[in-house]
PDB file of N, CA and C in Angstrom:
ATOM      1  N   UNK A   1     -13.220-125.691  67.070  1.00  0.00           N
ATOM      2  CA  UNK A   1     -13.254-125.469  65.654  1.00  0.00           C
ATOM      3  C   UNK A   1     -12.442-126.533  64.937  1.00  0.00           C
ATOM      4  N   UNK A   2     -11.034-126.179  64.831  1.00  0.00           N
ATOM      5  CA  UNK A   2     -10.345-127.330  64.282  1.00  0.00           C
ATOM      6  C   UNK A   2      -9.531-128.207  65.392  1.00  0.00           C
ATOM      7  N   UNK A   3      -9.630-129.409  65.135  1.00  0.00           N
ATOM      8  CA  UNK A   3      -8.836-129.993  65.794  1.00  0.00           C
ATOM      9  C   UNK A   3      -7.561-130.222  65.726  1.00  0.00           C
ATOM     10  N   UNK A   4      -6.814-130.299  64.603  1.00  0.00           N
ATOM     11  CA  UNK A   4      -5.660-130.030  64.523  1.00  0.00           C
ATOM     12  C   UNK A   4      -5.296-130.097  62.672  1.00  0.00           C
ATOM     13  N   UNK A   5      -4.118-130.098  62.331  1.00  0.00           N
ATOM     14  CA  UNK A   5      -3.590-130.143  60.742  1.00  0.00           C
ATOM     15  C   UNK A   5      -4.365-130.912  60.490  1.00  0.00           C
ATOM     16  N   UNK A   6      -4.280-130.612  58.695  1.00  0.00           N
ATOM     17  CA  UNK A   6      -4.951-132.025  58.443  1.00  0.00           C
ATOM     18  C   UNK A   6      -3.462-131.865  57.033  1.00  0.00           C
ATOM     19  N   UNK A   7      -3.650-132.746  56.573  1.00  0.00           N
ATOM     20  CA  UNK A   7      -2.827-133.172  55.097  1.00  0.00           C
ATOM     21  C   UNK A   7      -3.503-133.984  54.404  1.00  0.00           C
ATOM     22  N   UNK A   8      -3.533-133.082  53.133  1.00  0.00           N
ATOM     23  CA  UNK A   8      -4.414-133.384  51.793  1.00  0.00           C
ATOM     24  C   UNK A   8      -3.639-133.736  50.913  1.00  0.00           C
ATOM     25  N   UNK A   9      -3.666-135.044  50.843  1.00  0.00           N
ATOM     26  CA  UNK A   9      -2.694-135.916  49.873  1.00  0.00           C
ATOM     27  C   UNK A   9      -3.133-135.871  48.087  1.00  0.00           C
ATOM     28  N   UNK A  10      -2.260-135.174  47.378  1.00  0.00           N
ATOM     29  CA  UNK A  10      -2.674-135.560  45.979  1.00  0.00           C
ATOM     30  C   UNK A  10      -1.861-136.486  44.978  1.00  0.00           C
ATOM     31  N   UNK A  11      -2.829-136.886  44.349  1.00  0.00           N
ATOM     32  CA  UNK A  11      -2.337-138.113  43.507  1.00  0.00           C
ATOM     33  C   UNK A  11      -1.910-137.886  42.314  1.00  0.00           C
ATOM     34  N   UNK A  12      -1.827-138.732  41.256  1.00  0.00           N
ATOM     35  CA  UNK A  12      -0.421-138.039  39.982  1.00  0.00           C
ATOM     36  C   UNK A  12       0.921-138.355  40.010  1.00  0.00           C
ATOM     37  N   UNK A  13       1.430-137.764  39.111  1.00  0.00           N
ATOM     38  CA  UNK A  13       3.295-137.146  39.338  1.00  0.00           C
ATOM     39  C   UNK A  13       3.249-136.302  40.119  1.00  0.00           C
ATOM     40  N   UNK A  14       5.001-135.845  40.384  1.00  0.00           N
ATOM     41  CA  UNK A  14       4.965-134.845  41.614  1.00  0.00           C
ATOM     42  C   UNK A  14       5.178-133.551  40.385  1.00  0.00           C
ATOM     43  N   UNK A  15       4.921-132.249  40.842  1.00  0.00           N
ATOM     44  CA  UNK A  15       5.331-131.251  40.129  1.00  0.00           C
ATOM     45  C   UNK A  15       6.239-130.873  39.420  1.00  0.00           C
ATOM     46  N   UNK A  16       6.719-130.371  38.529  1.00  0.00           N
ATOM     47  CA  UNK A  16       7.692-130.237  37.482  1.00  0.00           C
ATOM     48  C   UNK A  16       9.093-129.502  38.761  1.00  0.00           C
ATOM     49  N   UNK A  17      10.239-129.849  38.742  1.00  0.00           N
ATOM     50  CA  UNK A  17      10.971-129.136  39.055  1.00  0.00           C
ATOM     51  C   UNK A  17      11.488-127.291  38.526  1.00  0.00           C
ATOM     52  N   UNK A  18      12.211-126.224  39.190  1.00  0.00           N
ATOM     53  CA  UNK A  18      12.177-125.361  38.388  1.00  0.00           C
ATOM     54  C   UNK A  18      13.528-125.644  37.762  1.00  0.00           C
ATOM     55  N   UNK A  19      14.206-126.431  38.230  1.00  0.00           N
ATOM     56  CA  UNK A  19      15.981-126.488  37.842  1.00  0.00           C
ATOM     57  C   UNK A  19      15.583-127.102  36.348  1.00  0.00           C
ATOM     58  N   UNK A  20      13.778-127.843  35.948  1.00  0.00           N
ATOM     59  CA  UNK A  20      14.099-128.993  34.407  1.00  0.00           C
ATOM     60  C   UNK A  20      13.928-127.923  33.756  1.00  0.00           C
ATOM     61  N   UNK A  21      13.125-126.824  33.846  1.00  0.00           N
ATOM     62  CA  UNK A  21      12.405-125.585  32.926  1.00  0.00           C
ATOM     63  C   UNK A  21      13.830-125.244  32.217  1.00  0.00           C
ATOM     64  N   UNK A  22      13.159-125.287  31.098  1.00  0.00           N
ATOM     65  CA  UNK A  22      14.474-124.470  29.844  1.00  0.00           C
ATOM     66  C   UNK A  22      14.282-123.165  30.132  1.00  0.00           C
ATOM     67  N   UNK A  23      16.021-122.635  29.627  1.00  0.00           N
ATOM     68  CA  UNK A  23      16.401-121.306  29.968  1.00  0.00           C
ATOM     69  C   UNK A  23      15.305-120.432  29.057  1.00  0.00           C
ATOM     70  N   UNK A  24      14.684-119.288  29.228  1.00  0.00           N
ATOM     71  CA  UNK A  24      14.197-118.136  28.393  1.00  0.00           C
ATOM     72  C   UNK A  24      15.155-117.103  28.142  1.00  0.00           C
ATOM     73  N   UNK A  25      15.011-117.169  26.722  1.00  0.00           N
ATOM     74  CA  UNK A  25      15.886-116.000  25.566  1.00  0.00           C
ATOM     75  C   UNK A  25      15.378-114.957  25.378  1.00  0.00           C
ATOM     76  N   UNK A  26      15.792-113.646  25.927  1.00  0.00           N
ATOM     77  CA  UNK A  26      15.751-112.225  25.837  1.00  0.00           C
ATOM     78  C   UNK A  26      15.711-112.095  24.536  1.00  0.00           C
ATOM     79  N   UNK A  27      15.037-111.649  23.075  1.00  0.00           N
ATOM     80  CA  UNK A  27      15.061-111.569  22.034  1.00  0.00           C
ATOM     81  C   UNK A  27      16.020-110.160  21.810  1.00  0.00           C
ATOM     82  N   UNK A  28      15.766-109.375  22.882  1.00  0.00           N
ATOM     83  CA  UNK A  28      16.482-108.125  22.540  1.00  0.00           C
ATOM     84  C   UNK A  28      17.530-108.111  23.126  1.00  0.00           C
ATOM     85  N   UNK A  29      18.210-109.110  24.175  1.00  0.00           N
ATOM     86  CA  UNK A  29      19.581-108.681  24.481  1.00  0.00           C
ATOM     87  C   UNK A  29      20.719-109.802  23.438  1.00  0.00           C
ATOM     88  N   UNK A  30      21.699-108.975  23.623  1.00  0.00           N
ATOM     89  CA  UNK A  30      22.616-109.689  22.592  1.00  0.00           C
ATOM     90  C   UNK A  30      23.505-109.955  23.367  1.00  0.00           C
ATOM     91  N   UNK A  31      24.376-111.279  23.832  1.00  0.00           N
ATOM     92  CA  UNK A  31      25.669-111.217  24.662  1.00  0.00           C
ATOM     93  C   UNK A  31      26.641-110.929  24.279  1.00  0.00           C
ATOM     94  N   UNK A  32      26.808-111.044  22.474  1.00  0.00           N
ATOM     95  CA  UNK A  32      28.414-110.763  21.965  1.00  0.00           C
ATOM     96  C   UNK A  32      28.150-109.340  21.870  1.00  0.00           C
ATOM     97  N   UNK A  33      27.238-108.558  21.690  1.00  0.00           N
ATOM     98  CA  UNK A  33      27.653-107.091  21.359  1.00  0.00           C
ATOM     99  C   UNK A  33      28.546-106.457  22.186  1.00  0.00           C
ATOM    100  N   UNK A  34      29.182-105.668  21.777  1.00  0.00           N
ATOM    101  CA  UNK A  34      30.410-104.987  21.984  1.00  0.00           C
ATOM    102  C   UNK A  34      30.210-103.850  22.948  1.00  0.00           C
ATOM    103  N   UNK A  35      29.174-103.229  22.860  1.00  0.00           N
ATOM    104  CA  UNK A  35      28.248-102.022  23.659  1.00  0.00           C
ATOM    105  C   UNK A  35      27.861-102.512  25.123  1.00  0.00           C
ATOM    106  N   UNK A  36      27.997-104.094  25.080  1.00  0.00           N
ATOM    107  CA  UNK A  36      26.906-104.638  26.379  1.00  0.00           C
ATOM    108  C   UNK A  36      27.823-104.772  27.723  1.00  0.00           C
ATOM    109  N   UNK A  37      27.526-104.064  28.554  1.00  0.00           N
ATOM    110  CA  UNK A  37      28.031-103.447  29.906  1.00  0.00           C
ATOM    111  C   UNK A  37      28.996-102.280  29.807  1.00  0.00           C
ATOM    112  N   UNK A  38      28.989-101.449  28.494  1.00  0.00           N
ATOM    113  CA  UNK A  38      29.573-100.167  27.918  1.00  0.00           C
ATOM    114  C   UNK A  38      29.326 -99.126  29.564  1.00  0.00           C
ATOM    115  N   UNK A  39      27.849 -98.972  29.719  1.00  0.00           N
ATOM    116  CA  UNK A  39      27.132 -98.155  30.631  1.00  0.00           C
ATOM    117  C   UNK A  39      27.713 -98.317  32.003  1.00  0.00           C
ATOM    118  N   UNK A  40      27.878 -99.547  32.576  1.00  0.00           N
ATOM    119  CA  UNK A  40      28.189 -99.950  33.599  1.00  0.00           C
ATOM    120  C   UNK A  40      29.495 -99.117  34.059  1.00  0.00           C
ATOM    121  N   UNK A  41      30.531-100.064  33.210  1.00  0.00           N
ATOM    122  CA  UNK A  41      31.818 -99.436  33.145  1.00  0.00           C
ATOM    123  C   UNK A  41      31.984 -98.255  32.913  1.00  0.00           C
ATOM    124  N   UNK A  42      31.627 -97.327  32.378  1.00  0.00           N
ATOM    125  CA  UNK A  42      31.341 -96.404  32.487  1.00  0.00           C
ATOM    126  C   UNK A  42      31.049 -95.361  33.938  1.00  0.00           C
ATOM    127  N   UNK A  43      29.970 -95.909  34.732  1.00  0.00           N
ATOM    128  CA  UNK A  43      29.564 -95.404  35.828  1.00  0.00           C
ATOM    129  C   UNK A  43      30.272 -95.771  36.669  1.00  0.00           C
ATOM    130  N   UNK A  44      31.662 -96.950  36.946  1.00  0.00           N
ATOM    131  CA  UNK A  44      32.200 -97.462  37.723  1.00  0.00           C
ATOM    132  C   UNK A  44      33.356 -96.716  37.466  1.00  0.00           C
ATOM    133  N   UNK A  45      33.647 -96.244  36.392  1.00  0.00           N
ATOM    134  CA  UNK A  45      34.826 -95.440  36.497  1.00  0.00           C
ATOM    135  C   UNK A  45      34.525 -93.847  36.678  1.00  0.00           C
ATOM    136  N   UNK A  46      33.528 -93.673  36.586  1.00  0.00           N
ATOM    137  CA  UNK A  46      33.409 -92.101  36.882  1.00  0.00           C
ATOM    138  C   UNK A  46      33.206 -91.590  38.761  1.00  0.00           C
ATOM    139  N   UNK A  47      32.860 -93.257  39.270  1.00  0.00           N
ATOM    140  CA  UNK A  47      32.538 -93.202  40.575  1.00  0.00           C
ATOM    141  C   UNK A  47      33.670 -93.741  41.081  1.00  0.00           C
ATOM    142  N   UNK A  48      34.708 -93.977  40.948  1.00  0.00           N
ATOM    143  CA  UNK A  48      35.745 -94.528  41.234  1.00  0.00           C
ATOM    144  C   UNK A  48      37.292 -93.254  41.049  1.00  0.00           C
ATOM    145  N   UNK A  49      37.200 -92.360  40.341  1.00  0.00           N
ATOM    146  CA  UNK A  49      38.114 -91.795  40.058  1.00  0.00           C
ATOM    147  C   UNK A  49      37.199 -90.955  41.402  1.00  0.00           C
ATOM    148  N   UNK A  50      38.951 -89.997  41.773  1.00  0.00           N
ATOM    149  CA  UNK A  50      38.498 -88.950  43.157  1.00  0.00           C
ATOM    150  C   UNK A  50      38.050 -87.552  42.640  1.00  0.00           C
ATOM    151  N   UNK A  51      37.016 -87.464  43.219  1.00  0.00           N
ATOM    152  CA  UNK A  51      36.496 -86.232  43.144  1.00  0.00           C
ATOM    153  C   UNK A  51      37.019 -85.019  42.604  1.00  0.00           C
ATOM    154  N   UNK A  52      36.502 -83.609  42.184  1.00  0.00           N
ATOM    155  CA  UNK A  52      37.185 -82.708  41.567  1.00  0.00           C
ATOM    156  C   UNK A  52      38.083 -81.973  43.015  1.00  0.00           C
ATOM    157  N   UNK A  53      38.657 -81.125  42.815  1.00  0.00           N
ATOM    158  CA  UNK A  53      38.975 -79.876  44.763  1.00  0.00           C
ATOM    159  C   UNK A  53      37.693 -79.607  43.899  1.00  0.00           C
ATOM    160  N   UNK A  54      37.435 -78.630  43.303  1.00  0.00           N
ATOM    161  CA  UNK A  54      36.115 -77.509  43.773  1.00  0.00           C
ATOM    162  C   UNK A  54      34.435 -78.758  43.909  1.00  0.00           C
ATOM    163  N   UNK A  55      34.338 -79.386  43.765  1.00  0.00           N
ATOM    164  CA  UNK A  55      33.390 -80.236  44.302  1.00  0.00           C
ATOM    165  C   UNK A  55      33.660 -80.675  45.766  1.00  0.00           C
ATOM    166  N   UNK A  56      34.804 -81.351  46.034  1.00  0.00           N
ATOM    167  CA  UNK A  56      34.993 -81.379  47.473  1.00  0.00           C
ATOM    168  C   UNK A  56      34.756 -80.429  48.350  1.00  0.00           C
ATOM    169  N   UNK A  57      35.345 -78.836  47.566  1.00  0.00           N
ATOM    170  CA  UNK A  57      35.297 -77.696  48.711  1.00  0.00           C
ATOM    171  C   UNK A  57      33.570 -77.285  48.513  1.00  0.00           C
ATOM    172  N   UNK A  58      33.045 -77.900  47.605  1.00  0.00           N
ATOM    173  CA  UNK A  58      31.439 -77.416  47.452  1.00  0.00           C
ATOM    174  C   UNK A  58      30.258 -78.421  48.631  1.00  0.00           C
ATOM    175  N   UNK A  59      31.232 -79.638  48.365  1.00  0.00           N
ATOM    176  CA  UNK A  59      30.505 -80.558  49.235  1.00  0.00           C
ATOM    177  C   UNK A  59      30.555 -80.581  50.845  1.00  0.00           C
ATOM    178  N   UNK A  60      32.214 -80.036  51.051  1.00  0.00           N
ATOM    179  CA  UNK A  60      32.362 -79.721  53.104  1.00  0.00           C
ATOM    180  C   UNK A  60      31.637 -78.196  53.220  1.00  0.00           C
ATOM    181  N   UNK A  61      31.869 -76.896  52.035  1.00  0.00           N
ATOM    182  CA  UNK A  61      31.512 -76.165  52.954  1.00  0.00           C
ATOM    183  C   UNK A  61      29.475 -76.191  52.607  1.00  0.00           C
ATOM    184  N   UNK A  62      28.979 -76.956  51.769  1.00  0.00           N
ATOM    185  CA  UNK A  62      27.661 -77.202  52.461  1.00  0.00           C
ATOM    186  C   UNK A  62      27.206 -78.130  53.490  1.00  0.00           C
ATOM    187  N   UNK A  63      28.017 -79.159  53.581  1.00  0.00           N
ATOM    188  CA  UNK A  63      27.548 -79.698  54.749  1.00  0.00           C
ATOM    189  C   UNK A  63      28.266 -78.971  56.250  1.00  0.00           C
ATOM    190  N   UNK A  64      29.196 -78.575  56.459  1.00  0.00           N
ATOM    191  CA  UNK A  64      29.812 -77.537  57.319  1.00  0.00           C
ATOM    192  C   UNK A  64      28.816 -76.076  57.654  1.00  0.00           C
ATOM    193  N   UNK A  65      27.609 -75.580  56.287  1.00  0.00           N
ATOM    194  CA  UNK A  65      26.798 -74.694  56.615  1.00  0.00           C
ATOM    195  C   UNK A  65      25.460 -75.514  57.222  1.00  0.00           C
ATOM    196  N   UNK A  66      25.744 -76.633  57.208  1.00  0.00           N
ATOM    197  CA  UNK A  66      24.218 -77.283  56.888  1.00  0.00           C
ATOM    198  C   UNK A  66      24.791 -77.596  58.504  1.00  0.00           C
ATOM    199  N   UNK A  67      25.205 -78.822  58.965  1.00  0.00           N
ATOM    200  CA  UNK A  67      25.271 -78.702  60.463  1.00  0.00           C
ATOM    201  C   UNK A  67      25.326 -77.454  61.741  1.00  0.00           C
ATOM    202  N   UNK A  68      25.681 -76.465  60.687  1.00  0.00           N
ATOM    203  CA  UNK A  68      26.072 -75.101  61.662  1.00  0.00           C
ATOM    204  C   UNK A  68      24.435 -74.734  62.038  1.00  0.00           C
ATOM    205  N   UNK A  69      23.773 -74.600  60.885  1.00  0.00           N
ATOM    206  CA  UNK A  69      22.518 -73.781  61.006  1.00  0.00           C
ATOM    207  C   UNK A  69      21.708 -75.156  62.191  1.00  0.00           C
ATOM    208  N   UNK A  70      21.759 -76.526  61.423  1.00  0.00           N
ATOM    209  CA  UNK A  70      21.404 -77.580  62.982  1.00  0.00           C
ATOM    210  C   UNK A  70      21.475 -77.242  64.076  1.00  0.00           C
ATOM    211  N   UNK A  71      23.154 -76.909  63.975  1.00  0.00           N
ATOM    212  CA  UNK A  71      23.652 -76.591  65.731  1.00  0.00           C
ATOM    213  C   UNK A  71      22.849 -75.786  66.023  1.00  0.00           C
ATOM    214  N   UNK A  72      22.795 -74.491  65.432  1.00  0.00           N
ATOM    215  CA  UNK A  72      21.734 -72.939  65.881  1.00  0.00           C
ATOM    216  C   UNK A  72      20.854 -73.193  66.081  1.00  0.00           C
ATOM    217  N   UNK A  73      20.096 -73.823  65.323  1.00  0.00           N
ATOM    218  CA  UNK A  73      18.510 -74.293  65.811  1.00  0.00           C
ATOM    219  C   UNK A  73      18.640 -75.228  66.918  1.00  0.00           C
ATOM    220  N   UNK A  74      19.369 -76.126  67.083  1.00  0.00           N
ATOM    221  CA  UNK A  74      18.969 -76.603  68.348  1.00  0.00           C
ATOM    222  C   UNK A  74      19.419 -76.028  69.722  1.00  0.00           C
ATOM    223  N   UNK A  75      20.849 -75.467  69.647  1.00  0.00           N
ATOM    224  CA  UNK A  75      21.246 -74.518  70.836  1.00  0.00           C
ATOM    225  C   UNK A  75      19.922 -73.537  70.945  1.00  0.00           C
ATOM    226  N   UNK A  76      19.494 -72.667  70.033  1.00  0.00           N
ATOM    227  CA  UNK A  76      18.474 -71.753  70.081  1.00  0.00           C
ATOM    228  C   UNK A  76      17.105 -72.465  71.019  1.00  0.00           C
ATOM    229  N   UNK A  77      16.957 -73.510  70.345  1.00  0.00           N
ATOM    230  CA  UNK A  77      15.464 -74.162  70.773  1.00  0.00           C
ATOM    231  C   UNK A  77      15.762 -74.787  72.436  1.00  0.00           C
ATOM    232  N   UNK A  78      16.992 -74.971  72.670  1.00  0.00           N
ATOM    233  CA  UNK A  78      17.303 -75.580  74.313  1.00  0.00           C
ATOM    234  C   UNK A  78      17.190 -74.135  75.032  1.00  0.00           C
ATOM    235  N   UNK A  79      17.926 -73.357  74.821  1.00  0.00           N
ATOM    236  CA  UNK A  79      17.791 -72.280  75.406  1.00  0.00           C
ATOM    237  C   UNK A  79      16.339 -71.044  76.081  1.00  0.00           C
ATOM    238  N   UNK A  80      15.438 -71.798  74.895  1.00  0.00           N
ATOM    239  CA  UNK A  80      13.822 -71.117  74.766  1.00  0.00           C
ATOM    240  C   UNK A  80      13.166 -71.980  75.450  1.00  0.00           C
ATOM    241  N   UNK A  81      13.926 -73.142  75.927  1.00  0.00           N
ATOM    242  CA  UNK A  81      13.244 -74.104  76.365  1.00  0.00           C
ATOM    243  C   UNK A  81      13.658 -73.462  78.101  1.00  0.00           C
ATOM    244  N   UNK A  82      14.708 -73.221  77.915  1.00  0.00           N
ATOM    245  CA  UNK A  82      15.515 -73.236  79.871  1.00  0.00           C
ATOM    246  C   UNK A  82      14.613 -71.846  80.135  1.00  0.00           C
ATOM    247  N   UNK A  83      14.191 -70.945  78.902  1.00  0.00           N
ATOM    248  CA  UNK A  83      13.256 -69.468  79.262  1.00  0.00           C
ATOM    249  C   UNK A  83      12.158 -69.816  79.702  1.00  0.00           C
ATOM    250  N   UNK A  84      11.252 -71.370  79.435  1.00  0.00           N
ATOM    251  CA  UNK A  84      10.348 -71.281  79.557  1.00  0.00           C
ATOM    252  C   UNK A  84       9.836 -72.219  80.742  1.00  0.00           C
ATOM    253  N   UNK A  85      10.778 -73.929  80.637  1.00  0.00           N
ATOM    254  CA  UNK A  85      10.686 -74.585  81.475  1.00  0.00           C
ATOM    255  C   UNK A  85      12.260 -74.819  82.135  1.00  0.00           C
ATOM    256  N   UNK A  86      12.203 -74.122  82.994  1.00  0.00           N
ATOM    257  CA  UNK A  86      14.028 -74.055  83.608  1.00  0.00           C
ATOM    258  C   UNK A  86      14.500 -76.025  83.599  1.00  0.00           C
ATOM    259  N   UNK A  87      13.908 -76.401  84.127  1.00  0.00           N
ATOM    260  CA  UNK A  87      14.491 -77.656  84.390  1.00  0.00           C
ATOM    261  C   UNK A  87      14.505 -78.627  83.439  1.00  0.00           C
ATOM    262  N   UNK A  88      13.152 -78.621  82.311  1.00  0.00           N
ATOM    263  CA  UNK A  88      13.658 -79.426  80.912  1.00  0.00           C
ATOM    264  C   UNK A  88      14.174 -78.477  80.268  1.00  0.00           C
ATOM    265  N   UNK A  89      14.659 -77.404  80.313  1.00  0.00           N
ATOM    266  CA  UNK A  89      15.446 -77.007  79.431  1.00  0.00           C
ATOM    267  C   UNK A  89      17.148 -77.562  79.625  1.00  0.00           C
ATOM    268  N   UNK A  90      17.320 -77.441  81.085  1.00  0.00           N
ATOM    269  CA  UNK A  90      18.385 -77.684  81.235  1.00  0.00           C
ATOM    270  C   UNK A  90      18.765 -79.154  81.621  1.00  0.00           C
ATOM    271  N   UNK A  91      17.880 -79.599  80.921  1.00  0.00           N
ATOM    272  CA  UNK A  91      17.714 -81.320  80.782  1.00  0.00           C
ATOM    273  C   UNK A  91      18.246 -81.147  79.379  1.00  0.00           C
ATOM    274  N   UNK A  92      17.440 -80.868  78.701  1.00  0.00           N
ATOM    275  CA  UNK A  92      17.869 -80.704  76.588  1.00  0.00           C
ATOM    276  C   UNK A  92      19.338 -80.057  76.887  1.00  0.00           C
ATOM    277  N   UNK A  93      19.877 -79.295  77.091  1.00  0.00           N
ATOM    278  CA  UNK A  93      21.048 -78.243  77.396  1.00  0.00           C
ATOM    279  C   UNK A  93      22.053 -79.291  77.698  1.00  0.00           C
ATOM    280  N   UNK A  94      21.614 -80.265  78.703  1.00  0.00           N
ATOM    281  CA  UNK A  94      22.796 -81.530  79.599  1.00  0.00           C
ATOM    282  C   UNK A  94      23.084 -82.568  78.140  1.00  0.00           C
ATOM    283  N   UNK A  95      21.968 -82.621  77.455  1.00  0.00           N
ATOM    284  CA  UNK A  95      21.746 -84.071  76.269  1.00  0.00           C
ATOM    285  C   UNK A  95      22.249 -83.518  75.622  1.00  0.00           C
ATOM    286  N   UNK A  96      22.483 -82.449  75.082  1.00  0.00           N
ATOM    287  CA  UNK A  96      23.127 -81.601  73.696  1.00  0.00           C
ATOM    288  C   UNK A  96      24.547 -81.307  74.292  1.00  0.00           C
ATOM    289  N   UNK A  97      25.113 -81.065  75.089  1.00  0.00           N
ATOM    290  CA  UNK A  97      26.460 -81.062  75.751  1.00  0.00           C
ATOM    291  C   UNK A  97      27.107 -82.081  75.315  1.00  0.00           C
ATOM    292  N   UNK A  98      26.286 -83.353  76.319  1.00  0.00           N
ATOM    293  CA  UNK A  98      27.005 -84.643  75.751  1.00  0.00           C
ATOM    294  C   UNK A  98      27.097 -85.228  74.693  1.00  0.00           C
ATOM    295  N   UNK A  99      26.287 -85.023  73.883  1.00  0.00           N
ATOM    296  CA  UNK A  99      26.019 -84.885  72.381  1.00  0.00           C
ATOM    297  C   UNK A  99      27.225 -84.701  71.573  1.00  0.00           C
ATOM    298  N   UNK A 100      27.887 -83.219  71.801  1.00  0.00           N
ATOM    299  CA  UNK A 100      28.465 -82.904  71.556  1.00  0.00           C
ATOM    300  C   UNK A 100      29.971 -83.755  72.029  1.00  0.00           C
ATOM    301  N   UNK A 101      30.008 -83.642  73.265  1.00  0.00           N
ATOM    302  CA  UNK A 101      31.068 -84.354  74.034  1.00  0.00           C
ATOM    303  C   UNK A 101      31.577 -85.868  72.710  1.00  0.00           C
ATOM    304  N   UNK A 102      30.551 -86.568  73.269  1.00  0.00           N
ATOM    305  CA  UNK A 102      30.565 -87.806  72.688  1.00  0.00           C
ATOM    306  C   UNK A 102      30.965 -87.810  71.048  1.00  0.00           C
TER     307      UNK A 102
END
């Protein structure tokens, strides 16, 4: 089919650089306004100051319910597993041990 590259030479000037292109002006942003990065700062300080206690104690004890019910379901599901297939169960049973271990 092909024998190898080819290179298609074109003639002219070479293409405009992008560094010559003049800057484009946002008509709607303003740099001196006083308001401009208001929002920012804003969100950097509300994410930056520490948390409330009752948000903290809202945030461990749902994730503290949320891994528990994990754990249950998967202890539960190894166990239904060792009822049904003794030896992969107590294959899942060995991986969830160390799981834990680790």
């Amino acid at each position: 089919m092909s024998k190898g590259p080819v290179l298609i030479e074109l003639e002219g000037e070479p293409p405009a650089r992008p560094e010559a292109a003049p800057m484009v002006l946002d008509p709607g942003r303003r740099e001196e306004a006083p308001e401009a990065g208001r929002a920012m700062a804003k969100a950097l300080k509300l994410a930056g100051r520490r948390p409330s206690r009752l948000g903290r104690w809202f945030w461990g004890l749902a994730l503290s319910l949320t891994l528990t019910i994990a754990g249950l379901a998967a202890w539960d599901c190894a166990w239904a597993l060792v009822a049904r297939v003794p030896l992969l169960g107590w294959a899942v049973t060995a991986g969830l041990a160390a799981l834990v271990v680790v």
